[in-house]
C-alpha atoms as a PDB file:
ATOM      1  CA  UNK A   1       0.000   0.000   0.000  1.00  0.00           C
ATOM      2  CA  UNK A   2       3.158   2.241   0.559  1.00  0.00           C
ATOM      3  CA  UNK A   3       4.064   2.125  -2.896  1.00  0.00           C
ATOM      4  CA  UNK A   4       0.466   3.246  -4.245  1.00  0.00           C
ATOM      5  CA  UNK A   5       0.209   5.887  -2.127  1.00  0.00           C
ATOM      6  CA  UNK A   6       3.938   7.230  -2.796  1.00  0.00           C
ATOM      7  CA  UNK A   7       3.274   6.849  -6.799  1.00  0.00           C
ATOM      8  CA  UNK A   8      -0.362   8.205  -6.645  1.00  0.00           C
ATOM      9  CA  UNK A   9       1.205  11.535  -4.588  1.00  0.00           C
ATOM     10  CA  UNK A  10       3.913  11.567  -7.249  1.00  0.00           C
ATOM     11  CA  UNK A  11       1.430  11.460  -9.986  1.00  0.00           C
ATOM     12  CA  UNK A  12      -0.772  14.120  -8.827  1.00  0.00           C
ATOM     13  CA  UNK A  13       1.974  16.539  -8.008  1.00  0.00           C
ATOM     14  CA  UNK A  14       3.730  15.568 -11.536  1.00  0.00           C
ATOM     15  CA  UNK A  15       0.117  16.563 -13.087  1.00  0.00           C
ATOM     16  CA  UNK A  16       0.048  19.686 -11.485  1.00  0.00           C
ATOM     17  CA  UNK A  17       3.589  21.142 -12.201  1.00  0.00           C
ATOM     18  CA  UNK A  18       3.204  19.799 -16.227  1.00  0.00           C
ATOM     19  CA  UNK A  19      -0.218  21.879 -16.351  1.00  0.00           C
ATOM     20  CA  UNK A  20       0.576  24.786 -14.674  1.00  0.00           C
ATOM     21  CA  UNK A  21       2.304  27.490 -17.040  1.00  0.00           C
ATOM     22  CA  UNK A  22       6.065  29.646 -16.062  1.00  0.00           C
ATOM     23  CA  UNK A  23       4.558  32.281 -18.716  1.00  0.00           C
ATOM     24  CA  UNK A  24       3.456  35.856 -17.539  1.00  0.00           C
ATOM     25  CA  UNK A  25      -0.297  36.922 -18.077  1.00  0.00           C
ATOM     26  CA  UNK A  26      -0.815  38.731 -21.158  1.00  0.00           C
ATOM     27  CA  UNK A  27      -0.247  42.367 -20.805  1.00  0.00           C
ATOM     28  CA  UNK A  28      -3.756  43.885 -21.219  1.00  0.00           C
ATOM     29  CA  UNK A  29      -4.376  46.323 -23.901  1.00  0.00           C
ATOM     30  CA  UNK A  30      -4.659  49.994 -23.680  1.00  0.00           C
ATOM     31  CA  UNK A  31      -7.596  51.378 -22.723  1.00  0.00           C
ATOM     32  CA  UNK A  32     -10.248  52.117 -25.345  1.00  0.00           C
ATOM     33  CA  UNK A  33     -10.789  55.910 -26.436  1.00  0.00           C
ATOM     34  CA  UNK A  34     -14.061  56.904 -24.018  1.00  0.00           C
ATOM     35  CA  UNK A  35     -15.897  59.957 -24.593  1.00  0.00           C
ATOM     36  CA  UNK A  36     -13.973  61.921 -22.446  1.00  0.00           C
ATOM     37  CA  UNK A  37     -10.703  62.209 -24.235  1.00  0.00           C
ATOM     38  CA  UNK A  38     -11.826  64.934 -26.394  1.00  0.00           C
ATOM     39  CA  UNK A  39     -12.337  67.205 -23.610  1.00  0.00           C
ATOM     40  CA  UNK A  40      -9.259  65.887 -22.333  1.00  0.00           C
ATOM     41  CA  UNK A  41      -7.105  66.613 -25.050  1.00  0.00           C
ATOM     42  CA  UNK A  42      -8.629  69.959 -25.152  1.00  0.00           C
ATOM     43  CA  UNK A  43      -7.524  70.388 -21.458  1.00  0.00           C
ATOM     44  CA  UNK A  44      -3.967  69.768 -22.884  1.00  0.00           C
ATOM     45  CA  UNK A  45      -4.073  71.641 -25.154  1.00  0.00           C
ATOM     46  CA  UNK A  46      -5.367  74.571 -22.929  1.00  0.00           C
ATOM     47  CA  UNK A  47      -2.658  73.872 -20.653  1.00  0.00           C
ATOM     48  CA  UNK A  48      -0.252  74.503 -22.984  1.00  0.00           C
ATOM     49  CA  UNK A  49      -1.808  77.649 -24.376  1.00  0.00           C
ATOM     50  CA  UNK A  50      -1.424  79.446 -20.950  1.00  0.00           C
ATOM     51  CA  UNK A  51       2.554  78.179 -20.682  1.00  0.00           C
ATOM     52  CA  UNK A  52       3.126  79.719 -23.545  1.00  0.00           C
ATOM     53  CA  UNK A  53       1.174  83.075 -22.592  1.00  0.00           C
ATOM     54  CA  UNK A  54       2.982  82.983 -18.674  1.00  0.00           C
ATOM     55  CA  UNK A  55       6.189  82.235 -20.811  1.00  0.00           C
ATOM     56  CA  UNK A  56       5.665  85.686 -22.938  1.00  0.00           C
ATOM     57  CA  UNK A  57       4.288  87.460 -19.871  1.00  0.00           C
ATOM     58  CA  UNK A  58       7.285  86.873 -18.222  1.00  0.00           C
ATOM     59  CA  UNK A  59       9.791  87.920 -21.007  1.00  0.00           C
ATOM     60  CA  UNK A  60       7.660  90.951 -21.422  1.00  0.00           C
ATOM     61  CA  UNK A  61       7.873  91.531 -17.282  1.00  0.00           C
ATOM     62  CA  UNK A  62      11.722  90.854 -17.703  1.00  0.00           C
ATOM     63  CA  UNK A  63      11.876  93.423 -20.441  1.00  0.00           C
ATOM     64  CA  UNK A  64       9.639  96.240 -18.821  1.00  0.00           C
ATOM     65  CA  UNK A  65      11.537  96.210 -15.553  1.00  0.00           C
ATOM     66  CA  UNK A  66      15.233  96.220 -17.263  1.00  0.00           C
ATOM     67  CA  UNK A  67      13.535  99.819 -19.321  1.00  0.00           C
ATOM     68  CA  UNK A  68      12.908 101.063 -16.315  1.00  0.00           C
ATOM     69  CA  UNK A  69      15.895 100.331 -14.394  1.00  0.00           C
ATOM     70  CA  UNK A  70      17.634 101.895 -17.512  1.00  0.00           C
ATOM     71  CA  UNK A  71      19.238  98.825 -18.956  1.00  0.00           C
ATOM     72  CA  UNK A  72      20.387  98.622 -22.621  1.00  0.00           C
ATOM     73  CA  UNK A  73      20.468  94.684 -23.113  1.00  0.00           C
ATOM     74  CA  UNK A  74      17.965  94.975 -26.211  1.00  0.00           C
END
């Protein structure tokens, strides 16, 4: 009875390890466009818009300020 119960263990632990799989999930896909991403992408593209216009209202700050203080850099 030793020797049945030793190869029926085997067997069921040699059935497990030859159907279980070493390979990694599937990565899942990106996530479908949803009705949101225009308004998103408009966000983005708002976002931008005002770095650009702090970007110039700085320069022009910069500018404005060295006039005044009587620089000649320009």
């Amino acid at each position: 009875m030793g020797i049945l119960r030793r190869s029926t263990l085997w067997l069921g632990i040699l059935f497990i390890q030859a159907c279980s799989s070493s390979a990694q999930p599937p990565v899942p896909p990106p996530p479908a466009k949803t009705i949101f991403d225009p308004l998103t992408s408009d966000l983005d593209k708002a976002r931008a818009v005002q770095q650009t216009v702090d970007r110039n209202k700085e320069q022009t700050k910069d500018a404005v300020d060295a006039q005044e203080r009587g620089d000649s850099s320009q």
